[in-house]
Structure formats: C-alpha cells, structure tokens
PDB file of N, CA and C in Angstrom:
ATOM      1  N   UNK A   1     -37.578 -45.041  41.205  1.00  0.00           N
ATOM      2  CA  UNK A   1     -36.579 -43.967  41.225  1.00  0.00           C
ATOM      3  C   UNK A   1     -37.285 -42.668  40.829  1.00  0.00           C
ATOM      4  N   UNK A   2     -37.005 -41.540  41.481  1.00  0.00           N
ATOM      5  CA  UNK A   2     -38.016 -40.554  41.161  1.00  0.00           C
ATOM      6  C   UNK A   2     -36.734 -39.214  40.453  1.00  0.00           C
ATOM      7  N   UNK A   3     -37.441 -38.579  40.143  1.00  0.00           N
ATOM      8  CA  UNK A   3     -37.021 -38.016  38.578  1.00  0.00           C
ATOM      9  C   UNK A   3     -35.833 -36.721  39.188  1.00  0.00           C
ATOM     10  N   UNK A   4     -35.751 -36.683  40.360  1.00  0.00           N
ATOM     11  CA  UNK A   4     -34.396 -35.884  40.669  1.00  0.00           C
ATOM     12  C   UNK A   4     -33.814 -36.785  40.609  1.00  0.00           C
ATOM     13  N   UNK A   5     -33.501 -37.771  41.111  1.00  0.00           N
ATOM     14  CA  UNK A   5     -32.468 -38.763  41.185  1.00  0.00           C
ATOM     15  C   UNK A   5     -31.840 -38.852  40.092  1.00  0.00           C
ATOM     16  N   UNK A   6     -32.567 -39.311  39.190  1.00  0.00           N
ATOM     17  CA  UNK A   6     -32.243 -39.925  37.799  1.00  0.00           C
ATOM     18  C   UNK A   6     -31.384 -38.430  37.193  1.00  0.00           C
ATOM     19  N   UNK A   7     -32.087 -37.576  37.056  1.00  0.00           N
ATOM     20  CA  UNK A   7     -31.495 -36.038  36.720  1.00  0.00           C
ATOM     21  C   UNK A   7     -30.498 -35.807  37.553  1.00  0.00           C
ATOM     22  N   UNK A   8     -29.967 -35.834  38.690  1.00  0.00           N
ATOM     23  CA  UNK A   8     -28.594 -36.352  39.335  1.00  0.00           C
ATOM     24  C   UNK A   8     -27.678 -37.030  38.933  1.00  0.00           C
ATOM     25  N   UNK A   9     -28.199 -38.556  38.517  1.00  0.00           N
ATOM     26  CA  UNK A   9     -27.528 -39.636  37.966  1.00  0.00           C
ATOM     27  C   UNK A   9     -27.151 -39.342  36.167  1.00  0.00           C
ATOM     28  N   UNK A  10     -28.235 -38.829  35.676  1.00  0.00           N
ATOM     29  CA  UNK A  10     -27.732 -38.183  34.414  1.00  0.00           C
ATOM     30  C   UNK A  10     -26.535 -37.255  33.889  1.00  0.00           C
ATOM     31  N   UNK A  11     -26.193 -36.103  35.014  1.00  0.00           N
ATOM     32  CA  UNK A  11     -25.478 -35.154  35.502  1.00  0.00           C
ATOM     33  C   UNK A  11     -24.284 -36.073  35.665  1.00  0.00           C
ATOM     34  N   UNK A  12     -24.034 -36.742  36.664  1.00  0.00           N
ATOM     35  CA  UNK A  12     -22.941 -37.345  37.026  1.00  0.00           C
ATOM     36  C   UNK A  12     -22.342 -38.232  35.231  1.00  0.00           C
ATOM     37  N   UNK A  13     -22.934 -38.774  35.208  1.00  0.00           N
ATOM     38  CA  UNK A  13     -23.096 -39.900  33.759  1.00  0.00           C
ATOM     39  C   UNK A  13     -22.401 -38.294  32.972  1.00  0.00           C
ATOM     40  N   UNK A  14     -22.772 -37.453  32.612  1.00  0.00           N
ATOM     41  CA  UNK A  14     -22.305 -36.440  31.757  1.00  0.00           C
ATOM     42  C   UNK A  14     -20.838 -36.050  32.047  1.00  0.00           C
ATOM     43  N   UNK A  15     -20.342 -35.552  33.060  1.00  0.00           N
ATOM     44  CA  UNK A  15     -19.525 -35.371  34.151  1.00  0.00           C
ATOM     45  C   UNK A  15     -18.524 -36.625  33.725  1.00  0.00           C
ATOM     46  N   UNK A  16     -18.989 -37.130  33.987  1.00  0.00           N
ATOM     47  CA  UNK A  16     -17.831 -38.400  34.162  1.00  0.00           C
ATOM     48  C   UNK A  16     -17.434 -38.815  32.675  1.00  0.00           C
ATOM     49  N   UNK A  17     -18.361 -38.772  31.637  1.00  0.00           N
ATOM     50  CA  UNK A  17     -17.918 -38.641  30.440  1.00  0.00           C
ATOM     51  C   UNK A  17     -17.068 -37.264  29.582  1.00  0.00           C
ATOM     52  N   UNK A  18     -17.353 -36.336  30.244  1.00  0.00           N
ATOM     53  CA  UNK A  18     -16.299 -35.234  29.844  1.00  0.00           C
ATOM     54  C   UNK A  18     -15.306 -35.261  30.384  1.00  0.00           C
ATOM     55  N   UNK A  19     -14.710 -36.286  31.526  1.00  0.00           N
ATOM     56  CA  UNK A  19     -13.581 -36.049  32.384  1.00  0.00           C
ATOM     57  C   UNK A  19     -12.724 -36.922  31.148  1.00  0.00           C
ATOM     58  N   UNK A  20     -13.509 -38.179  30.856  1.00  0.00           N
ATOM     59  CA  UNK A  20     -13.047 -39.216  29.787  1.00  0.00           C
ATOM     60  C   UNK A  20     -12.715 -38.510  29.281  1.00  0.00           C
ATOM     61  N   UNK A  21     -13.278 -38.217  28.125  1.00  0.00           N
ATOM     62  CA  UNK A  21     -12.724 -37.734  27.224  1.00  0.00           C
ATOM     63  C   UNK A  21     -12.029 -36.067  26.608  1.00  0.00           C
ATOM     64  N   UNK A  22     -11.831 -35.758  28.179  1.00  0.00           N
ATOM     65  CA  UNK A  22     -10.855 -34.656  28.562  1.00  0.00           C
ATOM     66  C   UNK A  22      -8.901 -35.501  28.426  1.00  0.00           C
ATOM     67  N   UNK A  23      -9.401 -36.566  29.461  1.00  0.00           N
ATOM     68  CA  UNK A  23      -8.535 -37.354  29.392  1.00  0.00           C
ATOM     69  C   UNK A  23      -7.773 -38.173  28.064  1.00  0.00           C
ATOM     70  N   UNK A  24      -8.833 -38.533  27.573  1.00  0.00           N
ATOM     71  CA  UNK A  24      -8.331 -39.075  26.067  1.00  0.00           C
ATOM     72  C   UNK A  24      -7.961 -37.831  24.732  1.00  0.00           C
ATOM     73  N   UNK A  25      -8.174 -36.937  25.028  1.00  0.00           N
ATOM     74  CA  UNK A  25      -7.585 -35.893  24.199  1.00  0.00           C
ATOM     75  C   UNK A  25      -6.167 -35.678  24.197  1.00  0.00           C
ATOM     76  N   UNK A  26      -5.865 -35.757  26.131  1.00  0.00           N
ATOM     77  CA  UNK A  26      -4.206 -35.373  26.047  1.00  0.00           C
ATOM     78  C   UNK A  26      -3.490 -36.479  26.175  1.00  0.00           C
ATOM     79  N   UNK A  27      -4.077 -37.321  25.371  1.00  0.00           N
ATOM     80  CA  UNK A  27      -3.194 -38.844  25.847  1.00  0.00           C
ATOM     81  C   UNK A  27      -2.510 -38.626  24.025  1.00  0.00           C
ATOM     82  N   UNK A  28      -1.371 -38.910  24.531  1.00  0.00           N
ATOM     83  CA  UNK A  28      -0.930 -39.048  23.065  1.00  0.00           C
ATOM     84  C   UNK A  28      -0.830 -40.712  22.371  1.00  0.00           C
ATOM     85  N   UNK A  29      -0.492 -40.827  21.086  1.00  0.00           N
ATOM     86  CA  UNK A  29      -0.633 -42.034  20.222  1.00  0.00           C
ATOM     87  C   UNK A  29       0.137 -42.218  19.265  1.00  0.00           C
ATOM     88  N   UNK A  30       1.193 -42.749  19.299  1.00  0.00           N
ATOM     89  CA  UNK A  30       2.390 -42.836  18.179  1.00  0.00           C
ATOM     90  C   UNK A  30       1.614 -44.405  17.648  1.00  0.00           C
ATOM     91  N   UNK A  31       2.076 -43.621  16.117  1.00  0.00           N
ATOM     92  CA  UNK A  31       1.774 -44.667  15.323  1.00  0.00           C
ATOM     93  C   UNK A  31       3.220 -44.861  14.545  1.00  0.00           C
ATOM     94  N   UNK A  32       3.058 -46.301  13.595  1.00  0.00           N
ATOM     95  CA  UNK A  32       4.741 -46.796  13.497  1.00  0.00           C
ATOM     96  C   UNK A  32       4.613 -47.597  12.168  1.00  0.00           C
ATOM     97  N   UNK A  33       5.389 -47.241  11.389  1.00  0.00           N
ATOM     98  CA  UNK A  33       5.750 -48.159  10.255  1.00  0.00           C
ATOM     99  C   UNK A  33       7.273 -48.156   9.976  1.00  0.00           C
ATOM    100  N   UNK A  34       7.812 -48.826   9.104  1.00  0.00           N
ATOM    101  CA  UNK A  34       9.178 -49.195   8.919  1.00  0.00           C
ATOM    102  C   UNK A  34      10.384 -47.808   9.051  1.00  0.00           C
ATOM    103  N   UNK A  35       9.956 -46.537   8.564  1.00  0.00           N
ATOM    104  CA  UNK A  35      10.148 -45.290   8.190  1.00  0.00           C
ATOM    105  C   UNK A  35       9.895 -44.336   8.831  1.00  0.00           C
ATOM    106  N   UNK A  36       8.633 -44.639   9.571  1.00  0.00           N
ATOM    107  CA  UNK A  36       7.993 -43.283  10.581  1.00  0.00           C
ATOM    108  C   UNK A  36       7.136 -43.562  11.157  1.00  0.00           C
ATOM    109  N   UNK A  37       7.648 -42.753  11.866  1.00  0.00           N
ATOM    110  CA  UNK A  37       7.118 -42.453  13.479  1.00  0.00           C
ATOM    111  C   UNK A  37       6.179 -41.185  13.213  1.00  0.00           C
ATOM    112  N   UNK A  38       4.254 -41.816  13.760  1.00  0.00           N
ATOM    113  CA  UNK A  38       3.375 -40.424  13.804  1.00  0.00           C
ATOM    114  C   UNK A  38       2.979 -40.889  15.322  1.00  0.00           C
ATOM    115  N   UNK A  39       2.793 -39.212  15.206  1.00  0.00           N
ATOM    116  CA  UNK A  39       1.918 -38.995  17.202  1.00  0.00           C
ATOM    117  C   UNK A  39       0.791 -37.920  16.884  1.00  0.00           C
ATOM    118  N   UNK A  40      -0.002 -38.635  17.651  1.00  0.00           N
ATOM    119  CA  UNK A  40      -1.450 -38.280  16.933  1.00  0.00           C
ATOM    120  C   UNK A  40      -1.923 -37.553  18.848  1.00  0.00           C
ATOM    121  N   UNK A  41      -2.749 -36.727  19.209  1.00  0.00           N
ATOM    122  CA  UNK A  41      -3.679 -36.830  20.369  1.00  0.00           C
ATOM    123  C   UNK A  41      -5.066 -37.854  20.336  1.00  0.00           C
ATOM    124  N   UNK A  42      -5.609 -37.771  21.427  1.00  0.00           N
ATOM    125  CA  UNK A  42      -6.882 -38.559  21.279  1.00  0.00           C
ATOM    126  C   UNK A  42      -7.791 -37.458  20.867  1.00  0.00           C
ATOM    127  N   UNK A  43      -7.711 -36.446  20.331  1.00  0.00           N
ATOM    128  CA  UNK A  43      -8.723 -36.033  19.475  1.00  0.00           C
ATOM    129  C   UNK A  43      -8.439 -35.441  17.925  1.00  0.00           C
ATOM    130  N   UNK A  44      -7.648 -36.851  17.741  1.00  0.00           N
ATOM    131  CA  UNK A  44      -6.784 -36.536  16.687  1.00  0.00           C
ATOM    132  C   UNK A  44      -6.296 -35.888  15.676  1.00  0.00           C
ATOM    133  N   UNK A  45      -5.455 -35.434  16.749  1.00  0.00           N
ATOM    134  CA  UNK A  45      -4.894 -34.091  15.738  1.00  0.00           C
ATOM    135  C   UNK A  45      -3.366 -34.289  15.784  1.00  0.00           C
ATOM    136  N   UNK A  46      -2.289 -34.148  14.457  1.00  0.00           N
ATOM    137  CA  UNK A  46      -1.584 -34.847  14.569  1.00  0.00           C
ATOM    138  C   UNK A  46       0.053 -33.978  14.845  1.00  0.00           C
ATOM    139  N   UNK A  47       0.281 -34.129  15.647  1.00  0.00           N
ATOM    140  CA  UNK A  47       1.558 -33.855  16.539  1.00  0.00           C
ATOM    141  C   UNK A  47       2.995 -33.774  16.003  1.00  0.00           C
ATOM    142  N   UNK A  48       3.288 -34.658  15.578  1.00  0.00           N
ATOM    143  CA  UNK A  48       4.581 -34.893  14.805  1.00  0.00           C
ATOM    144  C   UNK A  48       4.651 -35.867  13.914  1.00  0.00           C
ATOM    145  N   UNK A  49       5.573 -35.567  13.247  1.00  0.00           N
ATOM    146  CA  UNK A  49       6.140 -36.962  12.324  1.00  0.00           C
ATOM    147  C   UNK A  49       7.749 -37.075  12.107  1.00  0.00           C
ATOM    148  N   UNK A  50       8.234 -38.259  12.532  1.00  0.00           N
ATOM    149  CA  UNK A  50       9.172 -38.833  12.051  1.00  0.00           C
ATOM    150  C   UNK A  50       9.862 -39.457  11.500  1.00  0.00           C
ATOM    151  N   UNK A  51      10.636 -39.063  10.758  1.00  0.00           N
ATOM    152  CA  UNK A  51      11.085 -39.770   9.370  1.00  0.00           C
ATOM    153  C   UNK A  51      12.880 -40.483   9.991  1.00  0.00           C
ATOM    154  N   UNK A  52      12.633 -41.695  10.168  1.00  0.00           N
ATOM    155  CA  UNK A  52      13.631 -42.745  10.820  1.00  0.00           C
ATOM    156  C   UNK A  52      15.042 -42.661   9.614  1.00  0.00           C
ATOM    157  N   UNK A  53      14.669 -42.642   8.794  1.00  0.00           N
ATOM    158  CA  UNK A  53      15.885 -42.336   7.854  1.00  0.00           C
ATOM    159  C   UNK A  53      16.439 -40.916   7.347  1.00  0.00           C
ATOM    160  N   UNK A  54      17.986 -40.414   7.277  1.00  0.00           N
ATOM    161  CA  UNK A  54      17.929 -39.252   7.427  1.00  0.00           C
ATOM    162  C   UNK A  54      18.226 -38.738   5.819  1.00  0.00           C
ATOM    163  N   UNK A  55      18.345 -39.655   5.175  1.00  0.00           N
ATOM    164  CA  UNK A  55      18.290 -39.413   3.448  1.00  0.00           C
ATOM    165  C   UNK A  55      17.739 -40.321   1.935  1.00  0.00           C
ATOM    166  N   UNK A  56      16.439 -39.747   2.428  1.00  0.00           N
ATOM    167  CA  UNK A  56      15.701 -40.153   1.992  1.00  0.00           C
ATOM    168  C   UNK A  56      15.571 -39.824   0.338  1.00  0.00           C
ATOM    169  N   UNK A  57      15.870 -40.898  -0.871  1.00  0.00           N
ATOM    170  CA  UNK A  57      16.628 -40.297  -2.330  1.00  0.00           C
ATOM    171  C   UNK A  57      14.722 -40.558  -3.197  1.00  0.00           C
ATOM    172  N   UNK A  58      15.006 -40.038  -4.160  1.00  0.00           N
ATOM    173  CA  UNK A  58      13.551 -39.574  -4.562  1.00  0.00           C
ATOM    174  C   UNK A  58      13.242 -40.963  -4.870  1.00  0.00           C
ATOM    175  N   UNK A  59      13.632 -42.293  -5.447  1.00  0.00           N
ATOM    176  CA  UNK A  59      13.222 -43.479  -5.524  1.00  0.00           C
ATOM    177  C   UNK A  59      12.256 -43.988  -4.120  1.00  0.00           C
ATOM    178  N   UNK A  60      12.355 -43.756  -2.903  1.00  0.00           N
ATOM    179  CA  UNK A  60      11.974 -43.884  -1.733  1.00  0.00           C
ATOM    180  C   UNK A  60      11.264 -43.294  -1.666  1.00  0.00           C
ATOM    181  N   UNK A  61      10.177 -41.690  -2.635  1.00  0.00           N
ATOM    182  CA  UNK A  61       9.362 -40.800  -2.082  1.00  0.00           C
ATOM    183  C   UNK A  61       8.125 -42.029  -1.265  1.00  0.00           C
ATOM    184  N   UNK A  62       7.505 -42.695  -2.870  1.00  0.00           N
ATOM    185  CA  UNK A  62       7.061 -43.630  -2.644  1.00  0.00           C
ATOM    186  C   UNK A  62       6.772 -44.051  -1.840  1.00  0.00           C
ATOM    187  N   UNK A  63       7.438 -45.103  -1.372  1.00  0.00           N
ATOM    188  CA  UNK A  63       7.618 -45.806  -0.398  1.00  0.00           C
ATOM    189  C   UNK A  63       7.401 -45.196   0.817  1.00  0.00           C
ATOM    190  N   UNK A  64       8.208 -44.215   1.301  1.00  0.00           N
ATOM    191  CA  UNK A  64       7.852 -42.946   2.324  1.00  0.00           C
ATOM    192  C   UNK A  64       6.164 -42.584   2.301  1.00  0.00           C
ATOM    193  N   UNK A  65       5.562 -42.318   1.031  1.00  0.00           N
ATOM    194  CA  UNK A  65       3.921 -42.053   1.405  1.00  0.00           C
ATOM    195  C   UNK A  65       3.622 -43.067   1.845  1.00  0.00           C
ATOM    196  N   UNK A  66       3.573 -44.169   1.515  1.00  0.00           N
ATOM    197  CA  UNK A  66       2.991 -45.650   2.259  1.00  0.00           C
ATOM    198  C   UNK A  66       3.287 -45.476   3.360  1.00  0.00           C
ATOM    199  N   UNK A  67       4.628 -45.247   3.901  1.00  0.00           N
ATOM    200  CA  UNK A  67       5.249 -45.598   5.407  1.00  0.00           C
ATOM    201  C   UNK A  67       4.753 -44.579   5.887  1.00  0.00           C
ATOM    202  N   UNK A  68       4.138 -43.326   5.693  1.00  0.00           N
ATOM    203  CA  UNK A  68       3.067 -42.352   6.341  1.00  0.00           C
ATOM    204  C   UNK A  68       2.457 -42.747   6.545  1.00  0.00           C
ATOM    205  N   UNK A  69       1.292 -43.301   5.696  1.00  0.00           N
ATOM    206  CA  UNK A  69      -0.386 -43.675   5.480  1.00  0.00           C
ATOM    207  C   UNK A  69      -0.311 -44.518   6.691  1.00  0.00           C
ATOM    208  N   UNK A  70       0.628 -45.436   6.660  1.00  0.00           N
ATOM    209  CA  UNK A  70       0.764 -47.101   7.547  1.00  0.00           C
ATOM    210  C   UNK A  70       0.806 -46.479   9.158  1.00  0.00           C
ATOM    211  N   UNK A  71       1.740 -45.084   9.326  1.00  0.00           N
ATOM    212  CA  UNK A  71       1.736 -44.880  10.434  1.00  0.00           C
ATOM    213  C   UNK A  71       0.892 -44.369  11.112  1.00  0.00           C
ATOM    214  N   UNK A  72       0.123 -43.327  10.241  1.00  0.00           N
ATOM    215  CA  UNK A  72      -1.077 -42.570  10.407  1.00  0.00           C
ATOM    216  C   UNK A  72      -1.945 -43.673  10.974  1.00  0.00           C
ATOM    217  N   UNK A  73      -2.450 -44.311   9.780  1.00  0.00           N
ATOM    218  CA  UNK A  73      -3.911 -45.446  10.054  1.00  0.00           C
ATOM    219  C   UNK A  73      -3.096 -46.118  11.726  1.00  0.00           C
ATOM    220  N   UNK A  74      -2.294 -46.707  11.689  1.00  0.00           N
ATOM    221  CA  UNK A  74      -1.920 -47.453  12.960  1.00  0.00           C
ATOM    222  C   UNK A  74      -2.238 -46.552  14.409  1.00  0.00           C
ATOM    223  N   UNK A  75      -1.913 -45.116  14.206  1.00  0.00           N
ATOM    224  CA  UNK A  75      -2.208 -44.302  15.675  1.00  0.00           C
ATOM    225  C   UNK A  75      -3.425 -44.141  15.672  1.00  0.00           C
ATOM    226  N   UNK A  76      -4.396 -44.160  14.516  1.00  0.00           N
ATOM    227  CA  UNK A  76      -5.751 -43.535  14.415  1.00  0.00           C
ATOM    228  C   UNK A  76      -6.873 -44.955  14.716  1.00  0.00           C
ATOM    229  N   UNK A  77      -5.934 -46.249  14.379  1.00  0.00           N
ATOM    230  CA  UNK A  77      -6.501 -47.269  14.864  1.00  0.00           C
ATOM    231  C   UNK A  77      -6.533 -47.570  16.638  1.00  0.00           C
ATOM    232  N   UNK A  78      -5.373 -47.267  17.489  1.00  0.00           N
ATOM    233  CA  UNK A  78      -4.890 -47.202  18.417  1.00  0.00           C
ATOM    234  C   UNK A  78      -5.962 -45.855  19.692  1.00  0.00           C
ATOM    235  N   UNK A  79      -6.163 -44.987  18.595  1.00  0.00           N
ATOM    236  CA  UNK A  79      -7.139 -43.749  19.568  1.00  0.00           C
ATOM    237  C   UNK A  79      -8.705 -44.644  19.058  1.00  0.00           C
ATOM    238  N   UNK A  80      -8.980 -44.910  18.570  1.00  0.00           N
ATOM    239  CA  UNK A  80      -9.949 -45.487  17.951  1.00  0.00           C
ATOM    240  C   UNK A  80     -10.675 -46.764  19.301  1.00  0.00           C
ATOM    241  N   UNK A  81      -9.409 -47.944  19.570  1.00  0.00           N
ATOM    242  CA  UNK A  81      -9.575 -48.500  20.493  1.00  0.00           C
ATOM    243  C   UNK A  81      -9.461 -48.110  21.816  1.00  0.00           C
ATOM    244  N   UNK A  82      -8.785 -46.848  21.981  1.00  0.00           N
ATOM    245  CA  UNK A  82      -8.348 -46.670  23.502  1.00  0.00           C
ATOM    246  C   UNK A  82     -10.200 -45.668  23.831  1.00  0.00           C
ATOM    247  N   UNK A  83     -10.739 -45.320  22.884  1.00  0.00           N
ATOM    248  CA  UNK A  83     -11.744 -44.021  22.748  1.00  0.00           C
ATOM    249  C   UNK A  83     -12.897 -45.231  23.300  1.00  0.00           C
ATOM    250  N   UNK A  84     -12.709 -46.351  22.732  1.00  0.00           N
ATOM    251  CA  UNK A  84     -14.268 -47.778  22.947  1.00  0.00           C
ATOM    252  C   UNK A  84     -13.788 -47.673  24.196  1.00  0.00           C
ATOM    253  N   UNK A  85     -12.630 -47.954  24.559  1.00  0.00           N
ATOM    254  CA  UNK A  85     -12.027 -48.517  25.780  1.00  0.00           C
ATOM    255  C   UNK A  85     -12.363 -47.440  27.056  1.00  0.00           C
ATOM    256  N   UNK A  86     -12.115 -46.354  26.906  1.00  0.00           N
ATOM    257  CA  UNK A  86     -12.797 -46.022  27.725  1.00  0.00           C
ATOM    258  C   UNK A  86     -14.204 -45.400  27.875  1.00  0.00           C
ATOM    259  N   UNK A  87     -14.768 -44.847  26.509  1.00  0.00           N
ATOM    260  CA  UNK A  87     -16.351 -44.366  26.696  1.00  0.00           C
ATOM    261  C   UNK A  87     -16.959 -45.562  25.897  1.00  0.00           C
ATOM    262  N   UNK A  88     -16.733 -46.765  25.795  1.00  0.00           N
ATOM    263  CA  UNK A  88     -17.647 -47.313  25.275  1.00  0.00           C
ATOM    264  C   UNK A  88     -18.432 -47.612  25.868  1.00  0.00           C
ATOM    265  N   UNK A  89     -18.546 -47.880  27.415  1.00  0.00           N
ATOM    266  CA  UNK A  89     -19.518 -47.951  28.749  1.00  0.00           C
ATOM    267  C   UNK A  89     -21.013 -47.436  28.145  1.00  0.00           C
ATOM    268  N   UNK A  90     -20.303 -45.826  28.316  1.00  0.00           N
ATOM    269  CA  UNK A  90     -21.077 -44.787  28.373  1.00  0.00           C
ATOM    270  C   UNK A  90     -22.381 -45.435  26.665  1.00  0.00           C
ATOM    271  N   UNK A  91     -21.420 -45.643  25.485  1.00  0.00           N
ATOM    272  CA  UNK A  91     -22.525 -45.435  24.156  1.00  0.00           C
ATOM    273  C   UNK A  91     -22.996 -46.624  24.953  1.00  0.00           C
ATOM    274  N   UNK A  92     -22.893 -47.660  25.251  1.00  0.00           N
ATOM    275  CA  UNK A  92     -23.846 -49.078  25.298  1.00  0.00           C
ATOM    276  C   UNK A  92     -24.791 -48.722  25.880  1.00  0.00           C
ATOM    277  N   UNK A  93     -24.638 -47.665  26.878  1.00  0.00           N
ATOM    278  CA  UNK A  93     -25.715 -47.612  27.746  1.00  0.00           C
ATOM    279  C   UNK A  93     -26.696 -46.257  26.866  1.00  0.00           C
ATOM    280  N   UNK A  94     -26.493 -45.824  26.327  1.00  0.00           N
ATOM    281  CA  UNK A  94     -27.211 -44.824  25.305  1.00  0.00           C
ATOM    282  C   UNK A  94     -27.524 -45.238  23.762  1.00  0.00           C
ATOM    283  N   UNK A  95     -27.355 -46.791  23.821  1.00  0.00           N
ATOM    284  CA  UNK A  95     -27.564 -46.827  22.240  1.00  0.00           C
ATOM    285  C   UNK A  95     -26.548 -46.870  21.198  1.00  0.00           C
ATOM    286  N   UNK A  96     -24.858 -46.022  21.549  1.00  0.00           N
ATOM    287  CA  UNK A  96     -24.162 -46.013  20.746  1.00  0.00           C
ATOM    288  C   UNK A  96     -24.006 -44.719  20.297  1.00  0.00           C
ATOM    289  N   UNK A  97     -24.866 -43.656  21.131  1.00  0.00           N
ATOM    290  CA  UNK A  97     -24.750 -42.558  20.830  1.00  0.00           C
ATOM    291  C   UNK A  97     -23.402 -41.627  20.682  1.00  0.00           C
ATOM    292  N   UNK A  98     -22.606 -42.455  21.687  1.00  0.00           N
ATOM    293  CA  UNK A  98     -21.238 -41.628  22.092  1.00  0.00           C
ATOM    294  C   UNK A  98     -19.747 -42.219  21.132  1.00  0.00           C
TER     295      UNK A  98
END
C-alpha cells in the first residue's frame, strides 16, 4: 500500500469518526431512578432534571440526592456504552486512543 493511499484511508478513518461522534453528542440519554428523571447529551452535558414527585417534604431531601446521583450515574453509564458502541471500532484499531 503506498503512502497516499493510506493518507486517504487515514482522512476517511478521521471523517468518519467526527461524523460519530457529531452524532453521539446530539443523541440524548435519560437516566432514571425512583424520583427522577435526568437527560444528559452524548457529550455530557446535562439537559434536564425531573423530579417525579410534586412535594417533596424536607425528610425526603435525602433521599432525593441519592435519587439524583442514581439517575445521573445511570445516563452517564448509558453515553458511556452507546460512546464504545459506536467509536470503539475506531480506539481498537489505534490502541485505545479514542
């Protein structure tokens, strides 16, 4: 293979990984625990939050931070797999770089 090619094939390989993860930015990601509802983007940044109960008494603050944390980690686990899922191609073939 001679060294335009490959510098072609490199190009494309680049290309096709910014389309990815053009794509995985505007994909959104609700995450979920008993209490709330979070929506995260794939470059996670976080969108909304919803609080499923509409009176929430200070005994429950508590409980409410957990049912954050739980929803948070769950969308951030969720972009986490969808991010392997689609550029993980790309790191295997670089080492893991991506």
């Amino acid at each position: 293979m001679n060294m335009q090619a490959l510098m072609q094939q490199a190009q494309k390989m680049q290309r096709d990984l910014t389309k990815k993860k053009d794509e995985l930015n505007k994909k959104e990601f609700n995450g979920t625990s008993e209490l709330v509802d979070v929506v995260f983007t794939g470059d996670k940044k976080l969108v909304s939050v919803n609080i499923k109960e509409a009176d929430i008494t200070s005994d429950d603050k508590e409980i409410l931070e957990d049912m954050i944390t739980i929803a948070v980690n769950d969308a951030m686990k969720k972009i986490d797999k969808e991010t392997e899922s689609m550029l993980g191609a790309y790191g295997n073939q670089f080492g893991g770089l991506f």
